[in-house]
N, C-alpha and C. Protein backbone atom coordinates (compact mmCIF):
# COMPACT_ATOMS: atom_id res chain seq x y z
N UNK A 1 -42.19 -16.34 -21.78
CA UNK A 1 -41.66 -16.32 -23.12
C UNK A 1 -40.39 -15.47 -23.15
N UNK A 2 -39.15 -16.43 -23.52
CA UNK A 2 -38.33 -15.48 -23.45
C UNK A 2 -37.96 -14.59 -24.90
N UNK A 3 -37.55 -13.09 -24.56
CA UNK A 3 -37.65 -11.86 -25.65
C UNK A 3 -36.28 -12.25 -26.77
N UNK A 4 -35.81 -12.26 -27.32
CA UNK A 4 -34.87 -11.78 -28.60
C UNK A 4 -34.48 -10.95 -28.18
N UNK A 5 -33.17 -10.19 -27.86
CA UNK A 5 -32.39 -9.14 -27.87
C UNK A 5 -31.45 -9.22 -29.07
N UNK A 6 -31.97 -8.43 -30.19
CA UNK A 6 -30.82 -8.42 -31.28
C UNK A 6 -30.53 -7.06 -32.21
N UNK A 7 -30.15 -6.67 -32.71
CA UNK A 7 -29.50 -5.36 -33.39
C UNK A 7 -29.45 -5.70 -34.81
N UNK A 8 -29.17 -4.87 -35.66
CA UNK A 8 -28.15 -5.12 -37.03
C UNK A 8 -28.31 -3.60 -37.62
N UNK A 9 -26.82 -3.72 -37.64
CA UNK A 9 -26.22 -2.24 -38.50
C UNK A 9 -24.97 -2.78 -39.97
N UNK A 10 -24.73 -1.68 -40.46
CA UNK A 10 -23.66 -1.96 -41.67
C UNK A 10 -22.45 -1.26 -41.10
N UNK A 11 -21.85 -2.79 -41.60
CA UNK A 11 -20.00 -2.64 -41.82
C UNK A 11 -19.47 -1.22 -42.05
N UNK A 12 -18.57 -0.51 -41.15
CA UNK A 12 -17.82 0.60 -41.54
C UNK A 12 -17.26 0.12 -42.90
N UNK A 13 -16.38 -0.65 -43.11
CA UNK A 13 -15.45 -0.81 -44.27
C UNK A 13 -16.40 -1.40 -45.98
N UNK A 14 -17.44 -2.01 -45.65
CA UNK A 14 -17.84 -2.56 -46.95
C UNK A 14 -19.92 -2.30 -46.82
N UNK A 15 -20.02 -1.92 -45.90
CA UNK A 15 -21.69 -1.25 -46.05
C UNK A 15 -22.50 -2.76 -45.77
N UNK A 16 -22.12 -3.60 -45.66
CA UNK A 16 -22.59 -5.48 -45.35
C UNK A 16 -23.59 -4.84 -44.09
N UNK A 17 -24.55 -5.40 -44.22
CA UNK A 17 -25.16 -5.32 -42.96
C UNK A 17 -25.02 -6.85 -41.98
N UNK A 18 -24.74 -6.30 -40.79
CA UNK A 18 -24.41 -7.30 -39.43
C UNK A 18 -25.74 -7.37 -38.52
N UNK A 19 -26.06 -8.82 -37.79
CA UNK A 19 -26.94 -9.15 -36.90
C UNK A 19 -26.11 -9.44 -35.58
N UNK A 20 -26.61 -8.67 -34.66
CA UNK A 20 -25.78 -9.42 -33.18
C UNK A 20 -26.36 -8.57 -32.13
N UNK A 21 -25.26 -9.17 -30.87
CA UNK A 21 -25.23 -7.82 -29.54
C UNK A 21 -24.45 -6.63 -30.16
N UNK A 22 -25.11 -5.52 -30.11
CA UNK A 22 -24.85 -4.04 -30.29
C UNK A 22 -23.78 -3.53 -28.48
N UNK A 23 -22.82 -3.02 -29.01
CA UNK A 23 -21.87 -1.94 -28.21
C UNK A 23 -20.78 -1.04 -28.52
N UNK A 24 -20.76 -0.73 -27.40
CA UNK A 24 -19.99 0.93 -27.58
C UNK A 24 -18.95 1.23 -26.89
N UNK A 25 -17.81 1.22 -27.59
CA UNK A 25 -16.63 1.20 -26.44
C UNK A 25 -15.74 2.57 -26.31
N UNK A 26 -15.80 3.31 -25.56
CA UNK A 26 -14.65 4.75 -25.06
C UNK A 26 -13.53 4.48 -26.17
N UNK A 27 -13.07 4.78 -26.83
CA UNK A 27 -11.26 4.63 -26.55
C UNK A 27 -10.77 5.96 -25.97
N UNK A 28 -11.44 7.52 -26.35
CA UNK A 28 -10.32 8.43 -25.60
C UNK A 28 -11.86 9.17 -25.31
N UNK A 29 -11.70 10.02 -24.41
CA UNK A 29 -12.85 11.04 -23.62
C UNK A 29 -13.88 11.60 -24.68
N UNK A 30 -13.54 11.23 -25.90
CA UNK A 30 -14.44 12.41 -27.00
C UNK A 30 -14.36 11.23 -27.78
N UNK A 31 -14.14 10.11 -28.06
CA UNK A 31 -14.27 9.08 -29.19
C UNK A 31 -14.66 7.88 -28.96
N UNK A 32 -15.57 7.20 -29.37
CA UNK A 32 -16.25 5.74 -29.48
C UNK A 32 -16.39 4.88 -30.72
N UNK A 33 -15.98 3.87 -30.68
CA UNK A 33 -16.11 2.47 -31.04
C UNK A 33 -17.20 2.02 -31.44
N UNK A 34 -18.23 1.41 -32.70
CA UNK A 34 -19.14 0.52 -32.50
C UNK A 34 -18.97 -0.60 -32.96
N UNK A 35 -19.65 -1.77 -31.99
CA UNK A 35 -19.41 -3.15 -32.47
C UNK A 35 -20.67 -3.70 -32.49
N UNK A 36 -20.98 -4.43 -33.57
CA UNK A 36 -21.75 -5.73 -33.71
C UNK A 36 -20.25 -7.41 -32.88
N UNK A 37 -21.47 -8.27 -31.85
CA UNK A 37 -21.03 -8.82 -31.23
C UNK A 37 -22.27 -10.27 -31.82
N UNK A 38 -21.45 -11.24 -32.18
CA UNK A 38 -22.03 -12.74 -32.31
C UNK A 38 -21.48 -13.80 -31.73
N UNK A 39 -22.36 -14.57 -30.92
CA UNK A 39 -22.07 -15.86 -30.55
C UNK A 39 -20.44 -15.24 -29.36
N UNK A 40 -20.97 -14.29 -28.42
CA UNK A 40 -19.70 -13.88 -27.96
C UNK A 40 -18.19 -13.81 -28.49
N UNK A 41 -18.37 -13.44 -29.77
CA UNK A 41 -17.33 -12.91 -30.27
C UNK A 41 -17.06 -11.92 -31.36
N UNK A 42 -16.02 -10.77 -31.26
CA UNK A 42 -16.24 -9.54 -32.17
C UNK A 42 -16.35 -9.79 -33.56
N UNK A 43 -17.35 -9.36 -34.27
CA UNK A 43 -17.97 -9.48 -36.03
C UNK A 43 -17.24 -8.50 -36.26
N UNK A 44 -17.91 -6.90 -36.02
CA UNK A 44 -17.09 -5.92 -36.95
C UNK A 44 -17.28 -4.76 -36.54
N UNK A 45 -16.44 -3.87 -36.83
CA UNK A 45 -17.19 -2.19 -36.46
C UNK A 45 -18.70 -1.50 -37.09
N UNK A 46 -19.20 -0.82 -37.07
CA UNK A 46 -20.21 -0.52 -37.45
C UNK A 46 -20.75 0.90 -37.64
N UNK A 47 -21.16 1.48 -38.30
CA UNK A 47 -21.18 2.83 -38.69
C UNK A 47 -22.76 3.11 -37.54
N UNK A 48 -22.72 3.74 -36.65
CA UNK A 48 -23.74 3.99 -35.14
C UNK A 48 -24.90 4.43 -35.45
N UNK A 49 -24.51 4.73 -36.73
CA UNK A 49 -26.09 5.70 -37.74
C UNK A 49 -27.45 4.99 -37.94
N UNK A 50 -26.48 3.92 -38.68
CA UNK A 50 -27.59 2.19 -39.02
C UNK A 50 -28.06 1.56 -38.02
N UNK A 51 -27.40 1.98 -37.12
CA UNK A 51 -27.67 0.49 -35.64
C UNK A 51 -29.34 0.71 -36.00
N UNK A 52 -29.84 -0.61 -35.84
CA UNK A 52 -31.60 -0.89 -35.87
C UNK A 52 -32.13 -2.26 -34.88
N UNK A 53 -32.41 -1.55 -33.47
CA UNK A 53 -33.30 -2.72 -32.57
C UNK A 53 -34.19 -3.87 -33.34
N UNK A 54 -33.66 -5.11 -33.40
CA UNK A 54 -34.96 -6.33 -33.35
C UNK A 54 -36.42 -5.93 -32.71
N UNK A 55 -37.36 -5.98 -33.35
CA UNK A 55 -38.52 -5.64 -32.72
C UNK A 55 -39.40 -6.92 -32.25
N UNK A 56 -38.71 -8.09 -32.53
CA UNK A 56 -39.16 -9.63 -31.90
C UNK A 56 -40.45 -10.17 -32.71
N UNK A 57 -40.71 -9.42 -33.81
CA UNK A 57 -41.33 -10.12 -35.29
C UNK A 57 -40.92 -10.50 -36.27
N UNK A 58 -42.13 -11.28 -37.16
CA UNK A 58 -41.54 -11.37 -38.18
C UNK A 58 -42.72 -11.06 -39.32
N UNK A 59 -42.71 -11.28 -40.16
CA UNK A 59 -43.03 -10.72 -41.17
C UNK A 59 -43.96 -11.77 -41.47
N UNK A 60 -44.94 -11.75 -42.94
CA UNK A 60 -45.67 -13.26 -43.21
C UNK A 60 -44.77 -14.17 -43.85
N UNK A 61 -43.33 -13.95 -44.07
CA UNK A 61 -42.85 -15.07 -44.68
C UNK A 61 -41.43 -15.22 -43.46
N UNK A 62 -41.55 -14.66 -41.77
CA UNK A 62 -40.84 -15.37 -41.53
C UNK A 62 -39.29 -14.46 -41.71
N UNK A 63 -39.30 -13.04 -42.13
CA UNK A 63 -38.35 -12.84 -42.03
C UNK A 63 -38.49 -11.75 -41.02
N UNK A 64 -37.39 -11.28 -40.01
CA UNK A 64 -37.33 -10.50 -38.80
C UNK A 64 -37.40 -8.97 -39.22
N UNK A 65 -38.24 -8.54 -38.36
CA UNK A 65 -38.21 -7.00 -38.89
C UNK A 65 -37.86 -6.26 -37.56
N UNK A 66 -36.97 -5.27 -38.15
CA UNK A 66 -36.34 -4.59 -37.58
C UNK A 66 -36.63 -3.04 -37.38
N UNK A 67 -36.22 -2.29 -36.72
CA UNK A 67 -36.40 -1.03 -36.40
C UNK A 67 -35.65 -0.26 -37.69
N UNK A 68 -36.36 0.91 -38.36
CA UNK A 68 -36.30 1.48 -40.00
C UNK A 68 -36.45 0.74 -41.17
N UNK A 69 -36.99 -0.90 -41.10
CA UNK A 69 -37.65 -2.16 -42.36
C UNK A 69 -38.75 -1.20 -43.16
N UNK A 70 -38.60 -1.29 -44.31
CA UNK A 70 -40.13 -0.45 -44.82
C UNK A 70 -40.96 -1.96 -44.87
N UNK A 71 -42.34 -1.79 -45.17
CA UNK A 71 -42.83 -3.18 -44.91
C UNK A 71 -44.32 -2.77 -45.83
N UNK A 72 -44.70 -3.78 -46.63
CA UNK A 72 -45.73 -3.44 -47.55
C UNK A 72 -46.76 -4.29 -46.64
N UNK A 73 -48.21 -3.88 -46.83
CA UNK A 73 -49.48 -4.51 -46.34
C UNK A 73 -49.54 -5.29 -47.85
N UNK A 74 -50.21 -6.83 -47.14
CA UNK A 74 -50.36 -7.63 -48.82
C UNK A 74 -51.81 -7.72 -48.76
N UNK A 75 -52.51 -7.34 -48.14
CA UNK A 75 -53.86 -8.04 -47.84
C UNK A 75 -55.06 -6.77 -48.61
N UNK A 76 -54.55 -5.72 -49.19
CA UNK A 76 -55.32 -4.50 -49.73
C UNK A 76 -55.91 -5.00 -50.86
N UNK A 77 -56.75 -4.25 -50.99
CA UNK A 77 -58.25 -3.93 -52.27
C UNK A 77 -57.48 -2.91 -52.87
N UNK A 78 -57.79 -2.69 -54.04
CA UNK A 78 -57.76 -1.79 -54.78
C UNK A 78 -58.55 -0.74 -54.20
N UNK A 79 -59.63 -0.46 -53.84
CA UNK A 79 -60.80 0.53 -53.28
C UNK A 79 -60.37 0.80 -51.92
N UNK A 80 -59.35 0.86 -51.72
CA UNK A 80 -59.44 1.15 -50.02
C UNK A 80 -58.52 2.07 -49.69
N UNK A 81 -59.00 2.74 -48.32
CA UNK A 81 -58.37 3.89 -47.51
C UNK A 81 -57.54 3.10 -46.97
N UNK A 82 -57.36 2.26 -46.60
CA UNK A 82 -55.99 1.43 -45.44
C UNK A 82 -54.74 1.74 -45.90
N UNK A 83 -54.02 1.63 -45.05
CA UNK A 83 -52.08 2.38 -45.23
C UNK A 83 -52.01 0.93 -45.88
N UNK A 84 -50.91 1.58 -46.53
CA UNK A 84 -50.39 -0.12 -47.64
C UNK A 84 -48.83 -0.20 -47.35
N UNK A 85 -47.69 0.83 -47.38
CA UNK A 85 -46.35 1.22 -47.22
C UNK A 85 -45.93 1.97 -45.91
N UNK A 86 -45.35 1.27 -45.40
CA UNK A 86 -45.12 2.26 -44.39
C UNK A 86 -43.24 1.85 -43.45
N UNK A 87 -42.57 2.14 -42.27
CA UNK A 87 -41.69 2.20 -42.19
C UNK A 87 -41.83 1.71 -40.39
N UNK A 88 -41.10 1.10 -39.93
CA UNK A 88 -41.09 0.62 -38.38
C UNK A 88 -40.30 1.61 -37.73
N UNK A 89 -40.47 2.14 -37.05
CA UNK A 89 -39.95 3.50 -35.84
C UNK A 89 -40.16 3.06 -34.83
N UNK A 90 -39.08 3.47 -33.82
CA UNK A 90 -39.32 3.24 -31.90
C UNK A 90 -40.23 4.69 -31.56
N UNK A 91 -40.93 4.61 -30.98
CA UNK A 91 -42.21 6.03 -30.60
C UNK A 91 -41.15 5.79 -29.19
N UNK A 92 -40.51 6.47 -28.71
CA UNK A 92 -40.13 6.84 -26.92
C UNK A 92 -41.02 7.50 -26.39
N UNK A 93 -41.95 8.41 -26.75
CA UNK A 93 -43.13 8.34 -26.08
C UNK A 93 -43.90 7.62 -25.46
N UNK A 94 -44.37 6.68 -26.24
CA UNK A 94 -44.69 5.27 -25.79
C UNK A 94 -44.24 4.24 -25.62
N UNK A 95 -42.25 4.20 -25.68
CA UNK A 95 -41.72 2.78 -25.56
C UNK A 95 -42.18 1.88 -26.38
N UNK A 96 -42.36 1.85 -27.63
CA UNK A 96 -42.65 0.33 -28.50
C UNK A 96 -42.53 1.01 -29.97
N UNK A 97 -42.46 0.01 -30.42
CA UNK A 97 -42.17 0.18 -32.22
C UNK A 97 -43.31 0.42 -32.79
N UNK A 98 -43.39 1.38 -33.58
CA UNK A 98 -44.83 1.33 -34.31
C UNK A 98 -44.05 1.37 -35.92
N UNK A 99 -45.49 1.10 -36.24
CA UNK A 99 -45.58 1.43 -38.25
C UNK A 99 -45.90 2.65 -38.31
N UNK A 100 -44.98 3.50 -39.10
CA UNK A 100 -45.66 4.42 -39.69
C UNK A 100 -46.04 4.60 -41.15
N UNK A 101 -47.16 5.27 -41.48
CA UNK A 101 -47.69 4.49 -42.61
C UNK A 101 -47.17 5.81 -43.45
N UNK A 102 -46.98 5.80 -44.28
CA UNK A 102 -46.72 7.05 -45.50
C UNK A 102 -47.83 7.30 -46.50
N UNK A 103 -48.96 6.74 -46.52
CA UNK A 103 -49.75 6.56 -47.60
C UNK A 103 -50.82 7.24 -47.19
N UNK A 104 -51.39 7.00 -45.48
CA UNK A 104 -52.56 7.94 -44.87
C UNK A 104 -51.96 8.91 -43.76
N UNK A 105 -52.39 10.05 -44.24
CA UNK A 105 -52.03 11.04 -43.02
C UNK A 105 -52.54 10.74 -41.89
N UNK A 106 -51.53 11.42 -40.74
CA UNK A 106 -51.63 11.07 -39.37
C UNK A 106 -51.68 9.53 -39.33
N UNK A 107 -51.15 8.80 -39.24
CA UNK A 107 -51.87 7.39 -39.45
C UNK A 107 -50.84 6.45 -39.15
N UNK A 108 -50.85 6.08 -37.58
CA UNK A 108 -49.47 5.25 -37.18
C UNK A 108 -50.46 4.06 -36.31
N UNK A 109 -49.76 2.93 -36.61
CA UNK A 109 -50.43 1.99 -35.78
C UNK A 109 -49.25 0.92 -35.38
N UNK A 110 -49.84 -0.14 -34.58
CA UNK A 110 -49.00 -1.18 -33.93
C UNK A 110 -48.94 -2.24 -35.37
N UNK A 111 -48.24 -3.40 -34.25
CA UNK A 111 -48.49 -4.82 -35.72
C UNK A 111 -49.95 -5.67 -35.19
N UNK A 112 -51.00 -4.79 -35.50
CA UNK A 112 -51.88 -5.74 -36.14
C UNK A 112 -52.14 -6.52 -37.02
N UNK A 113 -51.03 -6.14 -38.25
CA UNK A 113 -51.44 -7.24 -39.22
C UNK A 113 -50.52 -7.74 -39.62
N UNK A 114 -49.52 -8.03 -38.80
CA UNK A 114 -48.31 -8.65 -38.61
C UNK A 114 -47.89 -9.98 -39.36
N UNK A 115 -49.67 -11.01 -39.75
CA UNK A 115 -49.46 -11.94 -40.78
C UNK A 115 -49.44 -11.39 -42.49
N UNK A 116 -50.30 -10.30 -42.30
CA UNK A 116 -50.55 -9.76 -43.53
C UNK A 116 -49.44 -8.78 -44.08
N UNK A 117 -47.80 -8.62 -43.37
CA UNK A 117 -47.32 -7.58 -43.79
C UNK A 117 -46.06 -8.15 -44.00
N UNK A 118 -45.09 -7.50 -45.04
CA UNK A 118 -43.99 -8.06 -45.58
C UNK A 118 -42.67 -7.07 -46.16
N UNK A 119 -41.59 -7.38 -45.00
CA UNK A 119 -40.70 -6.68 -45.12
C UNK A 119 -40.03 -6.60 -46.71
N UNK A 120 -40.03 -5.35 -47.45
CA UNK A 120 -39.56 -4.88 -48.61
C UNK A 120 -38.20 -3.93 -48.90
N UNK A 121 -37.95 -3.48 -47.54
CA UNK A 121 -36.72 -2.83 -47.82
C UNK A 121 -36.40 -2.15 -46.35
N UNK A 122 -35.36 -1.22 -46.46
CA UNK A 122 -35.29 -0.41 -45.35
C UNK A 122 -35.00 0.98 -45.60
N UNK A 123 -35.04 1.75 -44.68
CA UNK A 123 -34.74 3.27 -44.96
C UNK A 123 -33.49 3.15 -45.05
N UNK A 124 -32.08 2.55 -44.97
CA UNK A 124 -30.85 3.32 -45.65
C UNK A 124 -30.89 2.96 -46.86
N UNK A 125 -31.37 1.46 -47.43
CA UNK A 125 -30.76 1.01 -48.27
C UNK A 125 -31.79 1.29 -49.81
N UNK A 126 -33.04 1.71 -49.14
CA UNK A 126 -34.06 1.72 -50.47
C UNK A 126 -34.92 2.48 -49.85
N UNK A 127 -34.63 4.56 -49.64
CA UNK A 127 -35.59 5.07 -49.16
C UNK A 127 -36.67 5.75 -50.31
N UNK A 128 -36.12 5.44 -51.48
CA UNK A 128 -37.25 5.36 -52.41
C UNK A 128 -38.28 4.93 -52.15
N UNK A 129 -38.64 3.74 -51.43
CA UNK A 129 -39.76 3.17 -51.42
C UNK A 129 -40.42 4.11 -50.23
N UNK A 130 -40.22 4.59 -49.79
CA UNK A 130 -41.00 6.08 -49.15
C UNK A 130 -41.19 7.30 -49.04
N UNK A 131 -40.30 8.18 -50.08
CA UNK A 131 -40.57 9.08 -50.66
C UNK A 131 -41.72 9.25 -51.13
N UNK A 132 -41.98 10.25 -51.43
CA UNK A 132 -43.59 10.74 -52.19
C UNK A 132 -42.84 11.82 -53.11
């Protein structure tokens, strides 16, 4: 099965968020360049802050979630301990993306419920939705 390699960060000049190959180019010993790259050819610069890895899912309706997506659980009870809100992070500890949940302490897991969960926002653009 072959993997998805894809990125998306926001436009230096207008905050647009871009999908592509992610890079980084020198221009002088102390300064770098970022580019979003599509269909082998340059899209736009990119502010290096936003850059967010494809994590090679999708959501229950099909849309791609990305590394910092906040992502709601749809499948909850009213009566229940289960994380409902939570945010996609790379763990480098362990090499892979996890959820972290904001709702139960200590409480990080993989995409198990990867049909049941649905991208709602992201941490630059709506970190309201994870505040407490």
């Amino acid at each position: 099965m072959k993997r998805e390699i894809l990125f998306r960060a926001k436009r230096l000049d207008d905050g647009k968020w871009l999908e592509g190959y992610y890079a980084e180019f020198k221009q002088l010993p102390n300064s770098c360049i970022y580019y979003i790259y599509k269909n082998h050819t340059l899209v736009d610069d990119v502010d290096p802050s936003t850059v967010c890895q494809y994590t090679g899912l999708t959501d229950k309706n099909g849309k791609r979630i990305f590394e910092g997506d906040i992502i709601k659980r749809t499948d909850l009870h009213i009566l229940t301990e289960e994380p409902s809100i939570g945010f996609i992070e790379y763990d480098t500890d362990n090499t892979s993306f996890l959820i972290h949940w904001t709702d139960v302490v200590n409480y990080s897991a993989t995409f198990t419920w990867k049909d049941r969960i649905e991208v709602i926002g992201n941490t630059f653009d709506n970190p309201e939705l994870i505040e407490k």
